[in-house]
C-alpha atoms as a PDB file:
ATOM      1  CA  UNK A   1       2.464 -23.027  -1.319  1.00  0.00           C
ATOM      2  CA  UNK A   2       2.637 -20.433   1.274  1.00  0.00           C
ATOM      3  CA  UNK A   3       3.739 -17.347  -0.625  1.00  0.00           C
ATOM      4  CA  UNK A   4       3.495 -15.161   2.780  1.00  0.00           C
ATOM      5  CA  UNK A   5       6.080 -17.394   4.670  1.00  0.00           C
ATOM      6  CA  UNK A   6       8.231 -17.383   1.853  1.00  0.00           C
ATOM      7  CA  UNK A   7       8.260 -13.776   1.288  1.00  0.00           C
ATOM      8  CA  UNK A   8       8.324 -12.639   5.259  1.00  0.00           C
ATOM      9  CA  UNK A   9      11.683 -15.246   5.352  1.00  0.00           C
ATOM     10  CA  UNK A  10      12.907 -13.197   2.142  1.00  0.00           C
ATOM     11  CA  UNK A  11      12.042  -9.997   3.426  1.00  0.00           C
ATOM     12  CA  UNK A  12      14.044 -10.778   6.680  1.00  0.00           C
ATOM     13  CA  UNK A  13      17.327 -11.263   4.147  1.00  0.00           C
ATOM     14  CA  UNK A  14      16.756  -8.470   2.402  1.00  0.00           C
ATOM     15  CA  UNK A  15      16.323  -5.832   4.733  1.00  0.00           C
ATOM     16  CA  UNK A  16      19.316  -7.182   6.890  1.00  0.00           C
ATOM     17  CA  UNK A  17      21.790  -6.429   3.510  1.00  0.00           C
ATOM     18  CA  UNK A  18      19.682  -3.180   3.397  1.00  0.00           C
ATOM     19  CA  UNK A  19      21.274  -2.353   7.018  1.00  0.00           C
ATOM     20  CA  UNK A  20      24.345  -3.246   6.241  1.00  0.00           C
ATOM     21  CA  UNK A  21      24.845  -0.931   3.426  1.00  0.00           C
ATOM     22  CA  UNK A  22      23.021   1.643   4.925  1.00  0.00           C
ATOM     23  CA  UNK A  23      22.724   1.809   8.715  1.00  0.00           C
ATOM     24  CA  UNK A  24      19.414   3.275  11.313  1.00  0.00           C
ATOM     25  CA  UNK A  25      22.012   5.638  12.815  1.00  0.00           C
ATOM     26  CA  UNK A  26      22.881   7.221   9.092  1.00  0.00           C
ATOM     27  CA  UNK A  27      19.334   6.965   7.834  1.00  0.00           C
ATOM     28  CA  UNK A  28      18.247   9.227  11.476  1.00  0.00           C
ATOM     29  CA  UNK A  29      21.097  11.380  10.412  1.00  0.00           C
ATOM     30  CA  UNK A  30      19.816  11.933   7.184  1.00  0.00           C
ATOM     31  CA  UNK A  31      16.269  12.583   8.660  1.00  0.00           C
ATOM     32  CA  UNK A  32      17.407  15.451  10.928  1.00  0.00           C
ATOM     33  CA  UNK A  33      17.696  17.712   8.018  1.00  0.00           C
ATOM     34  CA  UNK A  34      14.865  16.636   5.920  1.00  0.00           C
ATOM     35  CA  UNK A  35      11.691  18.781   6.014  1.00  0.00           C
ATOM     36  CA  UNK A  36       9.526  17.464   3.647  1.00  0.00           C
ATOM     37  CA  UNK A  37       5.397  17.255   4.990  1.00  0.00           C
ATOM     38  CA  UNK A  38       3.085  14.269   4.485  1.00  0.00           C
ATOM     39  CA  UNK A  39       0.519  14.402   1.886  1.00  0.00           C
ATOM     40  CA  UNK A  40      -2.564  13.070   3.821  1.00  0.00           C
ATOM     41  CA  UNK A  41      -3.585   9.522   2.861  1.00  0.00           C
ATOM     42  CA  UNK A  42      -6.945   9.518   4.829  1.00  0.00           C
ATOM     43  CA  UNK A  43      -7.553  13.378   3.647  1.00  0.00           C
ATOM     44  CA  UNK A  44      -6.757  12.574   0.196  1.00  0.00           C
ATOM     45  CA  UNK A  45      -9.340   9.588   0.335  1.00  0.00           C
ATOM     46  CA  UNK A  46     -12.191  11.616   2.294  1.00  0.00           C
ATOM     47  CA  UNK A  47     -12.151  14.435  -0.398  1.00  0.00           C
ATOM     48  CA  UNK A  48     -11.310  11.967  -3.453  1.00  0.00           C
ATOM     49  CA  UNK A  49     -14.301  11.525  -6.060  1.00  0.00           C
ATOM     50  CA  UNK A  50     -12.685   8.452  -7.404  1.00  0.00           C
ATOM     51  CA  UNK A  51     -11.264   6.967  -3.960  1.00  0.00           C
ATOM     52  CA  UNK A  52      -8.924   4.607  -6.133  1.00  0.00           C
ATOM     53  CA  UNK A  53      -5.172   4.289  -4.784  1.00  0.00           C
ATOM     54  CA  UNK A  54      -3.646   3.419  -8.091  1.00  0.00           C
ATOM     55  CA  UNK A  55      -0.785   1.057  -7.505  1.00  0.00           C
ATOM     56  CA  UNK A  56       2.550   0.653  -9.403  1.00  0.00           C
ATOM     57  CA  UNK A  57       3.108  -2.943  -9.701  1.00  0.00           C
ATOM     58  CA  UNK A  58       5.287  -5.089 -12.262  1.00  0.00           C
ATOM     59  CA  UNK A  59       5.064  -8.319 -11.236  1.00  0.00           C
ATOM     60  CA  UNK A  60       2.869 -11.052  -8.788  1.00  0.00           C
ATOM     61  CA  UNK A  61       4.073 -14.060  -6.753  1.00  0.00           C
ATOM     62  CA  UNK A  62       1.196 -15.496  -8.341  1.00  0.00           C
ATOM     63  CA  UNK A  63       1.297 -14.751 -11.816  1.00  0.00           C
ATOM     64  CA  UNK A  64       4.755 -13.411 -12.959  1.00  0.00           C
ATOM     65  CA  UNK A  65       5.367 -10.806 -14.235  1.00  0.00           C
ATOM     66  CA  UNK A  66       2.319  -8.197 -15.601  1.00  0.00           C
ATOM     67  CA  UNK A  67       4.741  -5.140 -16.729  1.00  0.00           C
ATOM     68  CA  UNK A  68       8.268  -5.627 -16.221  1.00  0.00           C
ATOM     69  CA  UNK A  69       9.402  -2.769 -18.227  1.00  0.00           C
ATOM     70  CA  UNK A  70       6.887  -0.049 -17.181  1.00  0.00           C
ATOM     71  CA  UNK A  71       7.896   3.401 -16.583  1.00  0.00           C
ATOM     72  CA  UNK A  72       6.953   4.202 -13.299  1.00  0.00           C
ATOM     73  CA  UNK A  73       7.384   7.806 -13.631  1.00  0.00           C
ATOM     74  CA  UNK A  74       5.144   7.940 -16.708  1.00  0.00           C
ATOM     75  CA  UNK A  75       2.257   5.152 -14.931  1.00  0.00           C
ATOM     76  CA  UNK A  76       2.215   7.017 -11.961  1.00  0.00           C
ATOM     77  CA  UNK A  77       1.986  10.271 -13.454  1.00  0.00           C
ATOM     78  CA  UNK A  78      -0.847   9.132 -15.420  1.00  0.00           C
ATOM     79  CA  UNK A  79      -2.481   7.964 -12.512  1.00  0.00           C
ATOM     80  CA  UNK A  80      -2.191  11.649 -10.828  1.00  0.00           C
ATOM     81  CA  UNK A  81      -3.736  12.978 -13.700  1.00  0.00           C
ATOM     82  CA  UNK A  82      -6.622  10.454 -14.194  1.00  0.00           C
ATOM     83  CA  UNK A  83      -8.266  11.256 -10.890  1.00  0.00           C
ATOM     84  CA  UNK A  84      -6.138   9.120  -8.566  1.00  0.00           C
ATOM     85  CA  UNK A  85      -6.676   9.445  -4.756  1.00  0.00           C
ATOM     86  CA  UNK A  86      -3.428   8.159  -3.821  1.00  0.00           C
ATOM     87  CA  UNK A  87      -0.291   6.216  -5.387  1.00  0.00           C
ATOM     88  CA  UNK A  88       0.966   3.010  -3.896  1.00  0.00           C
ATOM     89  CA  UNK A  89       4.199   1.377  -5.059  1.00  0.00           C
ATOM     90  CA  UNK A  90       5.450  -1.406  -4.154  1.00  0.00           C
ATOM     91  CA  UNK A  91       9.049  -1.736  -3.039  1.00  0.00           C
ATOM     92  CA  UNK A  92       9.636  -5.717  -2.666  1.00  0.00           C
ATOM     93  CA  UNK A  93      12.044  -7.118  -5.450  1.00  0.00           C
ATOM     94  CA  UNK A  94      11.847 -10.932  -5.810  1.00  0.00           C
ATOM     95  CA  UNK A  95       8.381 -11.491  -4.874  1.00  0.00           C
ATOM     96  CA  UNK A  96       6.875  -8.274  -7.066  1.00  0.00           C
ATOM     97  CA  UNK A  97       9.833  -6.832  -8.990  1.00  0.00           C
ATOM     98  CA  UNK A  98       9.478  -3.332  -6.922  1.00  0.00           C
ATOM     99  CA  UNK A  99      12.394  -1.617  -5.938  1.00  0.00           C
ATOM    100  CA  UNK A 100      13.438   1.290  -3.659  1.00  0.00           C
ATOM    101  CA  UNK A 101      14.694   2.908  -6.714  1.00  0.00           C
ATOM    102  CA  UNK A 102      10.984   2.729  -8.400  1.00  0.00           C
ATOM    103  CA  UNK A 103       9.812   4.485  -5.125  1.00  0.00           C
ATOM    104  CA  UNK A 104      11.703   7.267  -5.313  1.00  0.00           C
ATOM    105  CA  UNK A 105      11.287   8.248  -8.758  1.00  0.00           C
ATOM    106  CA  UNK A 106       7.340   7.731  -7.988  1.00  0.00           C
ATOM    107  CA  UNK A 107       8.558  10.006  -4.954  1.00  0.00           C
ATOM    108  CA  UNK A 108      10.322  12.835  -7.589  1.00  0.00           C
ATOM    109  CA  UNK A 109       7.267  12.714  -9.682  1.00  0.00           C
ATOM    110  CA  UNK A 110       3.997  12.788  -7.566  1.00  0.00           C
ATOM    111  CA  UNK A 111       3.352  15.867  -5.376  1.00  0.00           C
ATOM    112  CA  UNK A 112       0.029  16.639  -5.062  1.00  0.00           C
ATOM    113  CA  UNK A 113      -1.583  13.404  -3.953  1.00  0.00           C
ATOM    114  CA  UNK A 114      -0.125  10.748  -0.870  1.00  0.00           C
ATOM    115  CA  UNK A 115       2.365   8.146  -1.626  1.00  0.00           C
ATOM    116  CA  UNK A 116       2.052   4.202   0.018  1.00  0.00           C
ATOM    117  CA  UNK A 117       5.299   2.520   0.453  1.00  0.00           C
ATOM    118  CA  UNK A 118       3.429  -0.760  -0.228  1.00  0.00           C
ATOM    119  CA  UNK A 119       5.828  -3.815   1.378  1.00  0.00           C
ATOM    120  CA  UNK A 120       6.288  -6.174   4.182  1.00  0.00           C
ATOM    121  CA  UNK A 121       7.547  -4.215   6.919  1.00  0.00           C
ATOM    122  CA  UNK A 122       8.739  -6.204   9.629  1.00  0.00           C
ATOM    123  CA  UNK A 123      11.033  -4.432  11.345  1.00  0.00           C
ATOM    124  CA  UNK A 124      11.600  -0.709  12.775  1.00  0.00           C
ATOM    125  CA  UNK A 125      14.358   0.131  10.936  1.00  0.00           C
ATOM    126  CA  UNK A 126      12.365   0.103   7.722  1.00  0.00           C
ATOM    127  CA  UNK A 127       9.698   2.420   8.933  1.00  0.00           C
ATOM    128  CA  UNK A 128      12.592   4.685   9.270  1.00  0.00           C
ATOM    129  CA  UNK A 129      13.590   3.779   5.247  1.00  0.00           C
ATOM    130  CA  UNK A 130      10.348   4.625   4.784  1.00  0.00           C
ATOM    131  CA  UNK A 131      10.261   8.269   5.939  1.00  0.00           C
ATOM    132  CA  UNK A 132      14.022   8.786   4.177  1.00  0.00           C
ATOM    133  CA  UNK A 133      12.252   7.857   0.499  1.00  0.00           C
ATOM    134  CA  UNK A 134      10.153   9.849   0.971  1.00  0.00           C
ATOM    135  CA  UNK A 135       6.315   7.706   2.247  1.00  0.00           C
ATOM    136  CA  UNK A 136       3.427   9.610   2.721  1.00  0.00           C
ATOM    137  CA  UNK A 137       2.019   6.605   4.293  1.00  0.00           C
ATOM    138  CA  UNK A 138       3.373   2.786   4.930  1.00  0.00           C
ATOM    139  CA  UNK A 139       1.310  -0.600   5.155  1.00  0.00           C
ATOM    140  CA  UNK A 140       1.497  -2.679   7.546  1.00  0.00           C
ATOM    141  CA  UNK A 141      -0.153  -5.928   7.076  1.00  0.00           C
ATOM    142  CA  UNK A 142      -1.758  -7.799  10.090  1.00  0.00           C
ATOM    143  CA  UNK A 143      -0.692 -11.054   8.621  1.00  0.00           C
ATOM    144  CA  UNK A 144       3.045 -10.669   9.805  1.00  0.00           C
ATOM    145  CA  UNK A 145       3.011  -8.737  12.924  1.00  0.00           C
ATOM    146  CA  UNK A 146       1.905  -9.521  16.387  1.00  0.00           C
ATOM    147  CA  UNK A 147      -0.204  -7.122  18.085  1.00  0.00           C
ATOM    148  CA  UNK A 148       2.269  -5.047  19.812  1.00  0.00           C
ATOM    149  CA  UNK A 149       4.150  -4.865  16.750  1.00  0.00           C
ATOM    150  CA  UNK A 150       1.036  -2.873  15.286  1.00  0.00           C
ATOM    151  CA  UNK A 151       1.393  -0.586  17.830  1.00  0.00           C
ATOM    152  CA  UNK A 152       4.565   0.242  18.022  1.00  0.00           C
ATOM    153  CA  UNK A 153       4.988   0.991  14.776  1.00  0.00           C
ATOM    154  CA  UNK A 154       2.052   2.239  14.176  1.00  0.00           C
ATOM    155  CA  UNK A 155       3.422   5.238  16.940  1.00  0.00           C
ATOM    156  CA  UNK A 156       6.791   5.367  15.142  1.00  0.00           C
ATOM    157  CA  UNK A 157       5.740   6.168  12.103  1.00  0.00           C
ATOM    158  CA  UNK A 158       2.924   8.364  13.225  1.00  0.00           C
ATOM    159  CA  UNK A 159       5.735  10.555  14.990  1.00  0.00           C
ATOM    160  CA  UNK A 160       8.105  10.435  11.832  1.00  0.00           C
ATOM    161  CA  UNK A 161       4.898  12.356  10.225  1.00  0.00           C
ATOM    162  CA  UNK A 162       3.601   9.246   7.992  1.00  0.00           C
ATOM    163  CA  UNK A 163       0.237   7.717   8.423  1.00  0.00           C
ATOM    164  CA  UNK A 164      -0.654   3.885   8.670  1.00  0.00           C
ATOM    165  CA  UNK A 165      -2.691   1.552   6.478  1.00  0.00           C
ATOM    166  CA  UNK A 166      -3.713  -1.726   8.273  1.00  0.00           C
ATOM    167  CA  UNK A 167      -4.599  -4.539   6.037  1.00  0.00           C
ATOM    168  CA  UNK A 168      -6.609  -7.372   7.366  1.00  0.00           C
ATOM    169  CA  UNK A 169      -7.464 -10.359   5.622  1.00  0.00           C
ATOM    170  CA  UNK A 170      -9.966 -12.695   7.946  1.00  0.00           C
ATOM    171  CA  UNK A 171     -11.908 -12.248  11.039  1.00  0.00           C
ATOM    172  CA  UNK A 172      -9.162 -13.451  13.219  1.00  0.00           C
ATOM    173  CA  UNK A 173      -7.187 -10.070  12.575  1.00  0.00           C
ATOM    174  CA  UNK A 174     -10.085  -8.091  13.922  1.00  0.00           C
ATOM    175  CA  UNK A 175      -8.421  -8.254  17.239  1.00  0.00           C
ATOM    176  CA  UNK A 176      -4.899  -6.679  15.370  1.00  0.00           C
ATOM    177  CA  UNK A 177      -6.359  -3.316  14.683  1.00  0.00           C
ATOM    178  CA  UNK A 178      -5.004  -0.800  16.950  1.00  0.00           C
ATOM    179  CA  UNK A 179      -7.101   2.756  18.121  1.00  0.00           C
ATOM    180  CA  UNK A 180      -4.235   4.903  16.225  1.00  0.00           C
ATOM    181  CA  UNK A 181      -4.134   3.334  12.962  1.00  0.00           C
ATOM    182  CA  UNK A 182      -5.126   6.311  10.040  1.00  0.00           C
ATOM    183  CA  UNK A 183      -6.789   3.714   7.622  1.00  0.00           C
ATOM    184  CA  UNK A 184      -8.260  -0.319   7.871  1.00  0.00           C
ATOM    185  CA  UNK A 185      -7.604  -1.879   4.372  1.00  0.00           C
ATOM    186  CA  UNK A 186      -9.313  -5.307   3.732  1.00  0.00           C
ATOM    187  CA  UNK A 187      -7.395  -7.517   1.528  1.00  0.00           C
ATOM    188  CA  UNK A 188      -9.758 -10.094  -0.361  1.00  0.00           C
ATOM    189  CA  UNK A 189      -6.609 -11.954  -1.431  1.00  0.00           C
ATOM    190  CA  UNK A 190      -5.579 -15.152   0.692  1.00  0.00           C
ATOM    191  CA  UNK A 191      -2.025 -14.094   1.742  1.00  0.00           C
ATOM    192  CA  UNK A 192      -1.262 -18.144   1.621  1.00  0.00           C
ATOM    193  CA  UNK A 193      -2.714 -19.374  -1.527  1.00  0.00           C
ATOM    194  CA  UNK A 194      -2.943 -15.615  -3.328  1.00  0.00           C
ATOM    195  CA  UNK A 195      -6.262 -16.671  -4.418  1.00  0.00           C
ATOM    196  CA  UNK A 196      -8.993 -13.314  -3.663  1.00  0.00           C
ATOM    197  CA  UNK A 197     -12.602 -13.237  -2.988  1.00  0.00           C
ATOM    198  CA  UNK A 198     -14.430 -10.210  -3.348  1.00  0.00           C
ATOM    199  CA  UNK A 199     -16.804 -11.587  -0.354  1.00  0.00           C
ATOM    200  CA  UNK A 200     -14.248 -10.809   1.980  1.00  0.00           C
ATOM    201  CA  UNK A 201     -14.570  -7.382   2.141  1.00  0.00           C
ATOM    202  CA  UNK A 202     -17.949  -7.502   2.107  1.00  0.00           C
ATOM    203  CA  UNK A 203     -18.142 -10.063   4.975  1.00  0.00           C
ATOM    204  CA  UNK A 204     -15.441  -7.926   7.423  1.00  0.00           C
ATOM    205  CA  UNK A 205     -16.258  -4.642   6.695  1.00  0.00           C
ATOM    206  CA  UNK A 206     -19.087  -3.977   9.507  1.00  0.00           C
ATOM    207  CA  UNK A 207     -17.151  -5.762  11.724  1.00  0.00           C
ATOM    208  CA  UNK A 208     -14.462  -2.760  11.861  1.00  0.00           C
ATOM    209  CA  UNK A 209     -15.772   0.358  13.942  1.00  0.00           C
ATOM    210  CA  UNK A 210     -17.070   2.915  11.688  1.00  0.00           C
ATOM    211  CA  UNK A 211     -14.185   5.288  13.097  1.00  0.00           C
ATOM    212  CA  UNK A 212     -12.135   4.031  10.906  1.00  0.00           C
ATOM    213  CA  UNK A 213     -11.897   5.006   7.297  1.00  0.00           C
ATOM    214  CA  UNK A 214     -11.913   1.504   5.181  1.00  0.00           C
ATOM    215  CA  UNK A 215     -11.006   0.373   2.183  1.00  0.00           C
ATOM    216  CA  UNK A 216     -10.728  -2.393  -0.074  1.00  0.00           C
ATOM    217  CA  UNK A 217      -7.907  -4.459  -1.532  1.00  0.00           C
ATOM    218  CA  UNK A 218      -7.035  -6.778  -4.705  1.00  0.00           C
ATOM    219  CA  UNK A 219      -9.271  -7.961  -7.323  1.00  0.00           C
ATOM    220  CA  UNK A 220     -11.080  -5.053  -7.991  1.00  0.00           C
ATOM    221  CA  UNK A 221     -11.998  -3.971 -11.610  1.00  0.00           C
ATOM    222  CA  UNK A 222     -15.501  -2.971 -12.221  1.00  0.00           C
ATOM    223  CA  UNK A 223     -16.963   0.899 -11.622  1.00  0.00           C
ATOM    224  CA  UNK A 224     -19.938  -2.122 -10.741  1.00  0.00           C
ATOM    225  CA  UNK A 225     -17.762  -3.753  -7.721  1.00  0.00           C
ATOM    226  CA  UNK A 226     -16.721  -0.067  -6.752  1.00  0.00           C
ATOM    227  CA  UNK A 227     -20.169   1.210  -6.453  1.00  0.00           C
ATOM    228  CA  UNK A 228     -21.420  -1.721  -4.667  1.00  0.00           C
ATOM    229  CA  UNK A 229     -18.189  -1.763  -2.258  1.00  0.00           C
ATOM    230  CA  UNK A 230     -18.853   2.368  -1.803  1.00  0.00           C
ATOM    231  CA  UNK A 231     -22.577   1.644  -0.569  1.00  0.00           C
ATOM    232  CA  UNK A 232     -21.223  -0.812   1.906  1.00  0.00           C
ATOM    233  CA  UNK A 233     -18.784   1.859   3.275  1.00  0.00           C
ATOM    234  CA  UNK A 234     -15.514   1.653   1.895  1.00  0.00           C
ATOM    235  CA  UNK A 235     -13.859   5.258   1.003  1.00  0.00           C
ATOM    236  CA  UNK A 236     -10.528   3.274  -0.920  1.00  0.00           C
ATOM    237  CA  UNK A 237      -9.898   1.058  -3.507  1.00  0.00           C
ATOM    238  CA  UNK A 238      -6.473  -0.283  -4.126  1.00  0.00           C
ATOM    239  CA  UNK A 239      -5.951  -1.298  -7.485  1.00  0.00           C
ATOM    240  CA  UNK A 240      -3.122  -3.127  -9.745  1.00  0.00           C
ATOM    241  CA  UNK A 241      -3.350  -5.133 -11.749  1.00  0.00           C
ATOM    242  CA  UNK A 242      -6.043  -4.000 -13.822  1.00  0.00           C
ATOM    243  CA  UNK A 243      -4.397  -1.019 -14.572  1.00  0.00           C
ATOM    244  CA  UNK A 244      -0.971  -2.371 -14.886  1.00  0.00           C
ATOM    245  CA  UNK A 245      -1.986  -5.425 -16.998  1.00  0.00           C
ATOM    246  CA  UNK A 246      -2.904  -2.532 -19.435  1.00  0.00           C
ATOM    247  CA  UNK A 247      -0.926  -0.561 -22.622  1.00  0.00           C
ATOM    248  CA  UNK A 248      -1.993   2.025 -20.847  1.00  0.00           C
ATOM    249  CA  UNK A 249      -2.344   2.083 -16.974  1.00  0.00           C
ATOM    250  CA  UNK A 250      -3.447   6.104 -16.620  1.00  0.00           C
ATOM    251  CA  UNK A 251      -6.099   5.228 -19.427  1.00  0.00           C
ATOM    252  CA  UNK A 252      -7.589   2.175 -17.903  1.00  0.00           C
ATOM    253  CA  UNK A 253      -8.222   4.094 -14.640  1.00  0.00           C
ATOM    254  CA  UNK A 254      -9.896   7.234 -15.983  1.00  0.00           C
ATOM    255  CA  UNK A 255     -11.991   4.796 -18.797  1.00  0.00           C
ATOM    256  CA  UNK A 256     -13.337   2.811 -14.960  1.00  0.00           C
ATOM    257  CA  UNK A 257     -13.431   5.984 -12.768  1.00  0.00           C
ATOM    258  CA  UNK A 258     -14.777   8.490 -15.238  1.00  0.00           C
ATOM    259  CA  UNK A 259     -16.667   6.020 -18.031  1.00  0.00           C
END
């Protein structure tokens, strides 16, 4: 199964019902009177002893669900006081049981570290959904985009005051990283089969310019794996579902981060 072709058709249905009950022209009306200043993703990550973006995740197209009925305002609230870097929560509902609604109560709760609208954004119009909930910082994954769609967006979103995280998952998507992207993530899960491999990140990451801050995605759940990903030069590790899969998400990242 390809779970990336399934989810980029899904994505394309659900953000067109998004439009329709909310339109670009109201969301950039709503935008001219908000104020409200980025948290620094890259910042947060170059000061960060920890360097862990803690993700709020219920469910995988892989796996089902992990924690259905988790309280995101409680996780990710643990998470800011366990030492996390930066919160990333994910927003797609059929594929990973996120919702819009879970990202702004993540958004009324966290203040003093960055938020990642983690999602599959195809589109313009929900960079500019993005910025109305309230993202520190959006992902945009290599995978589903064409070059010039990096770009692009990558400038939109940089002059709606969010930052960018790149994901890459093979050497083909070298070529996809732009000069103005904030941060490269390396994904060591296969976006078609959703299997990961650790080696991934290790294989890619001198092949990105060292101008760019890095970090490294999925599978990650050993202070051992951190270490050893740190030393190769990654500043960021996203994690899930190690925390998640836990009674107690905020515990199981200060128990790996602090010992």
């Amino acid at each position: 199964m390809h779970f990336l072709e399934s989810i980029c058709r899904n994505k394309q249905e659900e953000v067109a019902l998004q439009q329709k009950a909310l339109p670009l022209s109201e969301i950039k009306t709503l935008l001219s009177s908000q104020s409200r200043k980025k948290v620094s993703f890259k910042q947060s990550l170059l000061e960060s002893d920890t360097g862990i973006i803690a993700e709020f995740k219920r469910k995988s197209p892989s796996k089902g669900w992990i924690n259905k009925e988790a309280d995101v305002r409680q996780v990710v609230k643990s998470y800011e006081e366990a030492g996390a870097a930066a919160i990333s929560c994910l927003t797609d509902e059929q594929f990973f049981g996120g919702s819009i609604d879970d990202f702004k109560a993540a958004r009324e709760t966290i203040k003093s570290i960055p938020l990642l609208r983690k999602d599959f954004i195809l589109n313009l119009y929900q960079i500019f959904q993005s910025k109305l909930i309230g993202a520190d910082v959006i992902l945009l994954i290599a995978a589903c985009l064409k070059a010039e769609e990096i770009v692009r967006f990558t400038a939109v979103a940089q002059e709606l005051d969010m930052e960018v995280l790149l994901e890459i998952h093979d050497e083909t998507e070298l070529a996809s990283i732009c000069s103005d992207v904030d941060v490269v993530g390396i994904n060591n899960r296969n976006l078609s089969t959703f299997v990961t491999d650790i080696s991934t990140s290790f294989d890619l990451v001198n092949r990105i310019p060292d101008k760019f801050l890095k970090i490294s995605e999925s599978g990650l759940s050993s202070a051992e794996i951190l270490a050893k990903l740190r030393l190769a030069g990654f500043r960021g590790f996203l994690m899930g579902e190690s925390f998640m899969s836990s009674e107690n998400p905020g515990g199981a990242l200060r128990a790996l981060a602090h010992g």
